[in-house]
C-alpha atoms as a PDB file:
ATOM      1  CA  UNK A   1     -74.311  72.447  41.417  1.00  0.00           C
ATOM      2  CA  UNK A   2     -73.338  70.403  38.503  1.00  0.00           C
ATOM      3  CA  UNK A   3     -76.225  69.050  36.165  1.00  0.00           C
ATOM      4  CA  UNK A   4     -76.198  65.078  36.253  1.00  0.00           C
ATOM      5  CA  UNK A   5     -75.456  63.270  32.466  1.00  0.00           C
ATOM      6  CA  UNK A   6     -78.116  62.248  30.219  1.00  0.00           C
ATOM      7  CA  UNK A   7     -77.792  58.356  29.325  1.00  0.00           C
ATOM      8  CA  UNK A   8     -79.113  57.669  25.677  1.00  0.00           C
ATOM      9  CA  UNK A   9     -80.950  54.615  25.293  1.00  0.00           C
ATOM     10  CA  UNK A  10     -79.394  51.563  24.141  1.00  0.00           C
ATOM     11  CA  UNK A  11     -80.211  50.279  20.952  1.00  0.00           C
ATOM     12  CA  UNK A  12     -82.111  47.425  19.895  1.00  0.00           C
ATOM     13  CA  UNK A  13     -80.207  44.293  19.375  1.00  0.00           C
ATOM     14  CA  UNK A  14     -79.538  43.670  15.575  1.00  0.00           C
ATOM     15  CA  UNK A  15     -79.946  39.836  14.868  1.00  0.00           C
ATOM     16  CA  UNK A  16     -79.775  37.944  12.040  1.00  0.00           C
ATOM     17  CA  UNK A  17     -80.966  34.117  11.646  1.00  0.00           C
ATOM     18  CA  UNK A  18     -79.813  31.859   8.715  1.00  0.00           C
ATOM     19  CA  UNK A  19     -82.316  29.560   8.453  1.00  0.00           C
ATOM     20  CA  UNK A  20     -80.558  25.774   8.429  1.00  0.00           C
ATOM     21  CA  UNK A  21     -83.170  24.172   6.239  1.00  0.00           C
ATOM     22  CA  UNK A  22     -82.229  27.218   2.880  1.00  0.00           C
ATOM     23  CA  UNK A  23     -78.682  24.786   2.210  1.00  0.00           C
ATOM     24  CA  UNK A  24     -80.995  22.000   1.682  1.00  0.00           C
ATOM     25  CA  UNK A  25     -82.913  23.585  -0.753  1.00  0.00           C
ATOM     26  CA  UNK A  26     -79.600  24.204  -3.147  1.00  0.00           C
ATOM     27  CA  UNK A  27     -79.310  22.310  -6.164  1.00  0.00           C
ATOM     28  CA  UNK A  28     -76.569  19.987  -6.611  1.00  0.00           C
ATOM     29  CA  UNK A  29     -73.384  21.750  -8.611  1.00  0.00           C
ATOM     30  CA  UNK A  30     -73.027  19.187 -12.024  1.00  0.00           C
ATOM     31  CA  UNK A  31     -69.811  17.545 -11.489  1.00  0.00           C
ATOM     32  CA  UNK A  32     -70.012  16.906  -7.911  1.00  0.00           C
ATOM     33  CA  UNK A  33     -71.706  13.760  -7.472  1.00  0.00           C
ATOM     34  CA  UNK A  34     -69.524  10.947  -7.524  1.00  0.00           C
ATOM     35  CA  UNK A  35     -72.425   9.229  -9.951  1.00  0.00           C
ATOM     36  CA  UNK A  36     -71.305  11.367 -12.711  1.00  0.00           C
ATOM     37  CA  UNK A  37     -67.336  10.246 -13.259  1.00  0.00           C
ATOM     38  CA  UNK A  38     -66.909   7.722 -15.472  1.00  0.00           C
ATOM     39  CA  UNK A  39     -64.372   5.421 -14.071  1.00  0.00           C
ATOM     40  CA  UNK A  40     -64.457   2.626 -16.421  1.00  0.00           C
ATOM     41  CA  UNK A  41     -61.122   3.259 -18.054  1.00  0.00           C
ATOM     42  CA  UNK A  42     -59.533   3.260 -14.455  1.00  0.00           C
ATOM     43  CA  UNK A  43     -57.461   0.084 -12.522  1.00  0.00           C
ATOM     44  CA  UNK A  44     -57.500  -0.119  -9.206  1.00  0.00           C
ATOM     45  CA  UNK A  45     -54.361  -2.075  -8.601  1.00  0.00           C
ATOM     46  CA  UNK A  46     -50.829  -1.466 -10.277  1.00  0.00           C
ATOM     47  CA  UNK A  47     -49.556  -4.004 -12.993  1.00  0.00           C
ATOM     48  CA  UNK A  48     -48.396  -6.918 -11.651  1.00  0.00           C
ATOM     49  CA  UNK A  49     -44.375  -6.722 -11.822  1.00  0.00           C
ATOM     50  CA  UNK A  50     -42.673  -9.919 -13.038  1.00  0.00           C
ATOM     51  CA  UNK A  51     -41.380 -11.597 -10.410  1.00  0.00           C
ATOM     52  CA  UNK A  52     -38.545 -14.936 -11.096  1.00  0.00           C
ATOM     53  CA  UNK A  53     -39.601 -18.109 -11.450  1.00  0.00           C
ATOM     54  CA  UNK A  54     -39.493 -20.606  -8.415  1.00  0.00           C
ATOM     55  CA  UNK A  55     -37.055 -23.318 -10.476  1.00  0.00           C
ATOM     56  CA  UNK A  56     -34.871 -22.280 -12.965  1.00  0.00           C
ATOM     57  CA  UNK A  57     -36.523 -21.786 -16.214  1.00  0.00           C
ATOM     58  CA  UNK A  58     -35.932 -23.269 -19.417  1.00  0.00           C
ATOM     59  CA  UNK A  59     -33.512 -21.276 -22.042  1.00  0.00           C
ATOM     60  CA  UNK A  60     -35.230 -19.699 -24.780  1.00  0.00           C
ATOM     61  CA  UNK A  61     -38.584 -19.974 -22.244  1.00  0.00           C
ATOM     62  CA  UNK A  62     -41.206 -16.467 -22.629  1.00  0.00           C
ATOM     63  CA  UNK A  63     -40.702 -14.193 -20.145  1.00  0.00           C
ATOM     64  CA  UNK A  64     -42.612 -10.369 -20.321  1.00  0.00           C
ATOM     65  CA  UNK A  65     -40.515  -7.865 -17.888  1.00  0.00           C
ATOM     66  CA  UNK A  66     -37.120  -7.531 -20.526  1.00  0.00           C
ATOM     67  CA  UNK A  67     -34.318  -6.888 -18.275  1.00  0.00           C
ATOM     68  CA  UNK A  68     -34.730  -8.750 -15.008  1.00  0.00           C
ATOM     69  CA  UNK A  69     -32.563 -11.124 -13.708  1.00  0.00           C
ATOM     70  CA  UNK A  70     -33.278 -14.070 -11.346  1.00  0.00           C
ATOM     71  CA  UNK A  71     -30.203 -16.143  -9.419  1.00  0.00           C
ATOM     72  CA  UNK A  72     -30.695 -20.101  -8.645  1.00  0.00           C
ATOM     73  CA  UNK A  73     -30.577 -20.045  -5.698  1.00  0.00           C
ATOM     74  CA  UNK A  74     -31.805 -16.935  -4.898  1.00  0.00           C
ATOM     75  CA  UNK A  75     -29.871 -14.711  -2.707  1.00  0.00           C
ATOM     76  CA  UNK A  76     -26.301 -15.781  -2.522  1.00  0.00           C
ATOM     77  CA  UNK A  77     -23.367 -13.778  -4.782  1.00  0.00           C
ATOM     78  CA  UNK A  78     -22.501 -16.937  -6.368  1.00  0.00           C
ATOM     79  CA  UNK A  79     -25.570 -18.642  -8.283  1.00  0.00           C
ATOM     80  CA  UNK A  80     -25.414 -21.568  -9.823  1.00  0.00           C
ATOM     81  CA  UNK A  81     -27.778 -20.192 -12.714  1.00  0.00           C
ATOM     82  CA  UNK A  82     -28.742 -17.031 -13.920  1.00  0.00           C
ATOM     83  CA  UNK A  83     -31.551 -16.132 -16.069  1.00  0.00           C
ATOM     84  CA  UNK A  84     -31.986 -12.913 -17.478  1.00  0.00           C
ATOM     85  CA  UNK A  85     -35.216 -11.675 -19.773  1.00  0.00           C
ATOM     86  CA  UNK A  86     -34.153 -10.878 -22.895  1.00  0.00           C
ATOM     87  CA  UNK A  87     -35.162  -7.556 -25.914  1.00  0.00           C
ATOM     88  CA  UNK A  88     -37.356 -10.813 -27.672  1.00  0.00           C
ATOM     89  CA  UNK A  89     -38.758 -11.649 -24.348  1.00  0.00           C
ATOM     90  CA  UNK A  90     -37.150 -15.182 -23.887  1.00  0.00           C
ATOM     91  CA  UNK A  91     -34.855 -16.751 -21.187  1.00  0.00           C
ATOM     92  CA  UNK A  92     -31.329 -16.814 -21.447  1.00  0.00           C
ATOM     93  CA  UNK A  93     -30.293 -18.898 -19.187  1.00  0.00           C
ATOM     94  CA  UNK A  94     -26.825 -19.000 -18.176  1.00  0.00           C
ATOM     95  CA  UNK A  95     -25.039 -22.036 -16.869  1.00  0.00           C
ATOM     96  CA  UNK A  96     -22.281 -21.571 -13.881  1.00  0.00           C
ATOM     97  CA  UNK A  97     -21.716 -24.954 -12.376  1.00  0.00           C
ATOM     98  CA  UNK A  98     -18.589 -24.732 -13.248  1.00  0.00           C
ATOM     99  CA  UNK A  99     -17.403 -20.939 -12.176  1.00  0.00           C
ATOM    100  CA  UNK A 100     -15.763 -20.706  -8.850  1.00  0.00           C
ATOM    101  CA  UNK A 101     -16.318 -17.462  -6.865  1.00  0.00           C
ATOM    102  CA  UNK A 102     -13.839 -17.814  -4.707  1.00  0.00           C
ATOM    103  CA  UNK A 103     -10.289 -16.456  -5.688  1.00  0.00           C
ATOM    104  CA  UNK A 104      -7.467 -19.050  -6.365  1.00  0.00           C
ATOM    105  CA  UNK A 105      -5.496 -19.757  -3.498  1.00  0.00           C
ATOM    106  CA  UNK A 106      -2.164 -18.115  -2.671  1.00  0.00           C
ATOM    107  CA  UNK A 107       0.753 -20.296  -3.281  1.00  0.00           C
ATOM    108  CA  UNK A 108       3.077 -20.307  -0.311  1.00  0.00           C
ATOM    109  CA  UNK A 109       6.331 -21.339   0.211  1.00  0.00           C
ATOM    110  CA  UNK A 110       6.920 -25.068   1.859  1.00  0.00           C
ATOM    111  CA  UNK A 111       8.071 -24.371   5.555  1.00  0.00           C
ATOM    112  CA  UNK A 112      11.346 -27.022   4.456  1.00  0.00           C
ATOM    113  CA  UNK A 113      14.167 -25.982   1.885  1.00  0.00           C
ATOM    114  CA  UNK A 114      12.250 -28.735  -0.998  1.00  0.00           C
ATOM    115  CA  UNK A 115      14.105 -30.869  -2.738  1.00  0.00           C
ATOM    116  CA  UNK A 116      15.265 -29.760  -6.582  1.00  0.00           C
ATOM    117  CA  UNK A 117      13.173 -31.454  -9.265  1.00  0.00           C
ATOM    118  CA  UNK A 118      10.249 -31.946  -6.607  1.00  0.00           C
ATOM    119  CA  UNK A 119       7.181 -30.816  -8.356  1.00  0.00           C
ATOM    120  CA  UNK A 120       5.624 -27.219  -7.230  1.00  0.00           C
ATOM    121  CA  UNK A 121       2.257 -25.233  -8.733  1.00  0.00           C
ATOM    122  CA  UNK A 122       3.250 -21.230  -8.447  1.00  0.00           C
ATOM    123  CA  UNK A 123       5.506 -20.628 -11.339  1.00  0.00           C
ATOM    124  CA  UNK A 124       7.417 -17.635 -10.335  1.00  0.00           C
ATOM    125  CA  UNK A 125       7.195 -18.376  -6.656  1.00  0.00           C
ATOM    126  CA  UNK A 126      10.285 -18.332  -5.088  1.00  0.00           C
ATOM    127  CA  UNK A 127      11.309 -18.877  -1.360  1.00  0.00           C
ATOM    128  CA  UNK A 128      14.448 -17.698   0.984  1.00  0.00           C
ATOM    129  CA  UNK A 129      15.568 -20.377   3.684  1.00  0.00           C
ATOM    130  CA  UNK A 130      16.110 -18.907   5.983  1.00  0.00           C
ATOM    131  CA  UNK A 131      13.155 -16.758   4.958  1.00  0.00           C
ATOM    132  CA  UNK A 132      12.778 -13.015   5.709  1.00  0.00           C
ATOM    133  CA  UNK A 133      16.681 -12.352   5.255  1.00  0.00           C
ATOM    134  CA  UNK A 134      18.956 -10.790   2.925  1.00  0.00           C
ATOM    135  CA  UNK A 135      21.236 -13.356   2.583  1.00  0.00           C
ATOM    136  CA  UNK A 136      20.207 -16.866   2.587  1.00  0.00           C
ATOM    137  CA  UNK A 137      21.363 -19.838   2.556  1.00  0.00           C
ATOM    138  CA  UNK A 138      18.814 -21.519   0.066  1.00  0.00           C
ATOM    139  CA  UNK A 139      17.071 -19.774  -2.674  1.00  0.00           C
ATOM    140  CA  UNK A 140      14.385 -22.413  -4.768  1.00  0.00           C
ATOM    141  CA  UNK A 141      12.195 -20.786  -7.828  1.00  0.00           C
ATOM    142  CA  UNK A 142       9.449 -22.976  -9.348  1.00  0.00           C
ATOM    143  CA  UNK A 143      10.515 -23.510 -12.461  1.00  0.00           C
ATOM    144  CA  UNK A 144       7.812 -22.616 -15.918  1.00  0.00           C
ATOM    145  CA  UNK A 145       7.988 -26.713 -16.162  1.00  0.00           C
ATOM    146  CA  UNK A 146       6.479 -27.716 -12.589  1.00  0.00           C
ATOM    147  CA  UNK A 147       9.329 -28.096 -10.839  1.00  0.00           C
ATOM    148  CA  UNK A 148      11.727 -26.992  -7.790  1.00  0.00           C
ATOM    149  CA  UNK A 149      15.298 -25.084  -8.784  1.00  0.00           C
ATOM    150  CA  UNK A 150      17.036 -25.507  -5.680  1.00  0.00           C
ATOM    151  CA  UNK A 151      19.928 -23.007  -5.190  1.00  0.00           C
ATOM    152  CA  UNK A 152      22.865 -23.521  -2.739  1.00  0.00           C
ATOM    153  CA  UNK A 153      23.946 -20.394  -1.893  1.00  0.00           C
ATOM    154  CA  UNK A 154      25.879 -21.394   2.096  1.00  0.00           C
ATOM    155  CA  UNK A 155      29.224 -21.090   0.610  1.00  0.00           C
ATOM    156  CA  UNK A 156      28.366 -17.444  -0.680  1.00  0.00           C
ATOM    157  CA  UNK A 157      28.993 -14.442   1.502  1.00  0.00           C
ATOM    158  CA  UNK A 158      26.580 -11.861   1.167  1.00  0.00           C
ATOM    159  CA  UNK A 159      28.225  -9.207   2.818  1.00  0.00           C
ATOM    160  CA  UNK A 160      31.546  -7.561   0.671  1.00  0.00           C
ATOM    161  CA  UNK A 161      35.408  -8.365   2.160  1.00  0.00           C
ATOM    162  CA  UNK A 162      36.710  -5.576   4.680  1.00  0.00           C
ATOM    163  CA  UNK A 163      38.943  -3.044   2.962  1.00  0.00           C
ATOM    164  CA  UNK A 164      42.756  -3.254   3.139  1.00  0.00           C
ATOM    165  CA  UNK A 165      43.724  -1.015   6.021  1.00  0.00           C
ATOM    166  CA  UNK A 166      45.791   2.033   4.338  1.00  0.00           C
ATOM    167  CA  UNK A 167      49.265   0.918   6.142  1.00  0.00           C
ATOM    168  CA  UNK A 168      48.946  -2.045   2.895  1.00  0.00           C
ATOM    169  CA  UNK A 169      48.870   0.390   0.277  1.00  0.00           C
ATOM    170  CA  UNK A 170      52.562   1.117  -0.788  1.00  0.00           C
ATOM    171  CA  UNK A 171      52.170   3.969  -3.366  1.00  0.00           C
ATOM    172  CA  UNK A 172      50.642   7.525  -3.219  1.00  0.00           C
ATOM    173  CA  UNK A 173      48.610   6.659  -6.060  1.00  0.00           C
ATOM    174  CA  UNK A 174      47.280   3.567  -4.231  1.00  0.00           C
ATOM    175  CA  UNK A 175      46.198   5.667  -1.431  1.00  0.00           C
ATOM    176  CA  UNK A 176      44.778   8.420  -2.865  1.00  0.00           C
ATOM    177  CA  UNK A 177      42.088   5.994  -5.143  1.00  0.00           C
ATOM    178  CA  UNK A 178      41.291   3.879  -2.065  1.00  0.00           C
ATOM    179  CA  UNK A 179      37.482   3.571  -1.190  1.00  0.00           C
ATOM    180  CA  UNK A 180      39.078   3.456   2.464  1.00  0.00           C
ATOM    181  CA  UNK A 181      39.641   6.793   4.181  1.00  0.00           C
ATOM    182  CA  UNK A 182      43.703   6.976   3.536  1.00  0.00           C
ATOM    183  CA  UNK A 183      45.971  10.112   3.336  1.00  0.00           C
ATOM    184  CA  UNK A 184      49.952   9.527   1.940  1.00  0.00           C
ATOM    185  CA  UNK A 185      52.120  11.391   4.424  1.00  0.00           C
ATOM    186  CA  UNK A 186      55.540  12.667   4.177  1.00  0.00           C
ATOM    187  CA  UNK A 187      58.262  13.059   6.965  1.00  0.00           C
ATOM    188  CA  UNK A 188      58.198  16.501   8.694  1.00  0.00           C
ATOM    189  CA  UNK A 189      60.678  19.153   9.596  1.00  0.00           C
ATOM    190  CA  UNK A 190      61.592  17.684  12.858  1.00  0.00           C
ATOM    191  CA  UNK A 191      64.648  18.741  14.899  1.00  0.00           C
ATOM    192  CA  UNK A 192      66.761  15.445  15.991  1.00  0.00           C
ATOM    193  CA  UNK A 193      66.549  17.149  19.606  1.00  0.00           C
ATOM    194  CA  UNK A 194      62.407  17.495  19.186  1.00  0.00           C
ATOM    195  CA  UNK A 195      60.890  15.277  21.763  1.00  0.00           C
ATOM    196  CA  UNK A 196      58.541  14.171  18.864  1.00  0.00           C
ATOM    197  CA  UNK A 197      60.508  12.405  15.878  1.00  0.00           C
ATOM    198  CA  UNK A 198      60.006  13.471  12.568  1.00  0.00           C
ATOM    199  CA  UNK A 199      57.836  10.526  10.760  1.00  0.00           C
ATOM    200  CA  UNK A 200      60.606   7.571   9.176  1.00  0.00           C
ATOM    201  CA  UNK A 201      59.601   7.513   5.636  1.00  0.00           C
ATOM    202  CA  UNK A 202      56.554   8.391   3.652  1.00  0.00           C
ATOM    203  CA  UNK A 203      53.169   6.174   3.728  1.00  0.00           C
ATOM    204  CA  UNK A 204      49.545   5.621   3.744  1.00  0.00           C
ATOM    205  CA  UNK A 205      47.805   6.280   7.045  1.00  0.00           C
ATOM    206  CA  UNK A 206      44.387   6.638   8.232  1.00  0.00           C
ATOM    207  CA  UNK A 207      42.433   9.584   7.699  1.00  0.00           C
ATOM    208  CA  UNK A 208      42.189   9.964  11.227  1.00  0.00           C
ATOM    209  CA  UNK A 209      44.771   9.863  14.209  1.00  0.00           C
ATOM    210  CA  UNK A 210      44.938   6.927  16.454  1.00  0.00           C
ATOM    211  CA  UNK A 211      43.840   6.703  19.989  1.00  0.00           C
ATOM    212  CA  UNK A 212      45.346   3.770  20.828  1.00  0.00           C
ATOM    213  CA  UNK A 213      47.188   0.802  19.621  1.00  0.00           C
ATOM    214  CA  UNK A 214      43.773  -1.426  19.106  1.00  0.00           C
ATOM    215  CA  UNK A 215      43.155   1.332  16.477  1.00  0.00           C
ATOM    216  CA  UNK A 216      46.501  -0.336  14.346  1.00  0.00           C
ATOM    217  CA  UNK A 217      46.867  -3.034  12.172  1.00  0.00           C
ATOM    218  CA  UNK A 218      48.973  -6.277  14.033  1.00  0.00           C
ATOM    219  CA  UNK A 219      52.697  -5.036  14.509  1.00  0.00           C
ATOM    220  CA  UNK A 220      52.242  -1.060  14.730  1.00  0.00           C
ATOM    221  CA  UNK A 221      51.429   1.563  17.812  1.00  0.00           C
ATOM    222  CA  UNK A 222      49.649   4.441  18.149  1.00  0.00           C
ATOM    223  CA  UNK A 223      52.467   7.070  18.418  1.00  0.00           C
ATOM    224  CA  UNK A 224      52.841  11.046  17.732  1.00  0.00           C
ATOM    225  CA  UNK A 225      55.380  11.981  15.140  1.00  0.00           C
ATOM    226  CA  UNK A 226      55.736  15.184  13.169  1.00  0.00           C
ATOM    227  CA  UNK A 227      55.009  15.189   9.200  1.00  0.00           C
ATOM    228  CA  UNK A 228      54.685  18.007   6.405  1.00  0.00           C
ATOM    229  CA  UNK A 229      51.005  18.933   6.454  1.00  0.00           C
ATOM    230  CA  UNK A 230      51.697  21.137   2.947  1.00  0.00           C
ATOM    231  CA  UNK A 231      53.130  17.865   1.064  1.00  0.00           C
ATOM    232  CA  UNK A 232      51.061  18.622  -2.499  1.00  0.00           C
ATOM    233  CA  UNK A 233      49.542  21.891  -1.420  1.00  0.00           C
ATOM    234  CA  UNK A 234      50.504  25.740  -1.558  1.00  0.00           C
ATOM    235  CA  UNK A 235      51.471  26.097   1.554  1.00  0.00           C
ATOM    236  CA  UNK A 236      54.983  26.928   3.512  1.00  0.00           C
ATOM    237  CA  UNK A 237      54.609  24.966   6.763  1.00  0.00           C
ATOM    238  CA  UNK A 238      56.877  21.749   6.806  1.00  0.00           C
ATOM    239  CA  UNK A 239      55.528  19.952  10.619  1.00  0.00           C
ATOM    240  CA  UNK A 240      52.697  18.805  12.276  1.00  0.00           C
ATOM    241  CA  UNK A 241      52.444  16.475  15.004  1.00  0.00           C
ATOM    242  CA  UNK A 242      49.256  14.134  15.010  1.00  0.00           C
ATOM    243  CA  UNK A 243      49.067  10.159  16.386  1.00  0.00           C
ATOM    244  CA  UNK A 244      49.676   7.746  13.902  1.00  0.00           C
ATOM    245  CA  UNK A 245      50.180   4.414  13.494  1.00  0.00           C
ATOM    246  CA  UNK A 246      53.616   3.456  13.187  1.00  0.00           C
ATOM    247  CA  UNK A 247      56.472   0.737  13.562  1.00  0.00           C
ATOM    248  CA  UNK A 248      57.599   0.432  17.058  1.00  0.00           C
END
């Protein structure tokens, strides 16, 4: 049978009590009463900061804050007056009645070609009429003195003639320094039986063959004919047949 536990007995309850009334009999630390700071070198508000006066003050007037500025009226970007505290703590007062803020206005040109001697105000300007082309008819500059300089320019041409077509140039030397595209051509080795003819004489012809007859100057076709494609050059061929504009 087995033998049953012994229990020990519980222990008394420790408790301990503070007794509320012991804080009460502390003394006071020294230095923790608000009686015992001496406050009488203290301020309880900030300095007042300058602030500008309500009209515009007189220049040369005693101000105390050195450095701020006050605008008449107040609050725009372009005062009338502005008064700024000096280093010897005195107004200077600055006058701009007569300052405009806004920028000058842009001279443009008059929408009609103006007449020459007709007073204008942008010196330099000058205008196109037609405008906003390369070539125009009327150029007029205002002048250093005031006034319109009208230039006529309708009878000019802006754009350069047309080149000579190469058929005009006579000499290999001609052709060969045009700004046109020109080659000088010689006649070919051509058989009189050939059905393509040998080229008549030497000349200046396009660079290219022709395609058709609107490709050739007034009184020449578009026609194949055989010339020496080593004329100047190292070379031992003596024909080639191409189109080129020729005499009928």
């Amino acid at each position: 049978m087995k033998q049953p536990k012994k229990r020990r007995a519980p222990r008394a309850p420790f408790i301990v009590t503070v007794a509320a009334t012991s804080a009460l009999s502390l003394p006071l630390l020294a230095g923790c009463s608000s009686s015992d700071v001496d406050r009488s070198g203290l301020v309880g508000n900030p300095p007042e900061v300058e602030v500008c006066p309500e009209e515009v003050p007189d220049d040369g007037a005693p101000c105390s804050d050195v450095g701020v500025g006050c605008d008449y009226p107040a609050g725009i970007s372009c005062p009338t007056f502005v008064a700024t505290c000096t280093d010897e703590q005195t107004w200077n007062v600055e006058d701009r009645t007569g300052v405009t803020c806004n920028p000058p206005e842009v001279d443009v040109c008059p929408e009609a070609v103006p007449e020459a001697g007709a007073p204008c105000s942008g010196q330099t300007l000058s205008c196109n009429y037609p405008p906003d082309i390369s070539c125009p008819d009327f150029v007029a500059t205002c002048n250093d003195d005031g006034t319109w300089d009208v230039d006529d320019r309708s009878v000019v041409t802006c754009n350069p003639p047309p080149l000579p077509p190469c058929d005009l140039l006579t000499t290999e030397a001609e052709c060969g320094s045009s700004e046109r595209s020109c080659r000088w051509l010689v006649p070919g080795c051509a058989e009189p039986n050939d059905p393509v003819p040998a080229l008549a004489e030497a000349g200046c012809f396009e660079a290219v063959p022709c395609v058709d007859n609107d490709f050739c100057s007034p009184g020449l076709v578009c026609a194949a004919r055989v010339f020496d494609p080593c004329h100047g050059q190292a070379c031992q061929a003596c024909g080639q047949t191409e189109m080129l504009c020729v005499a009928p």
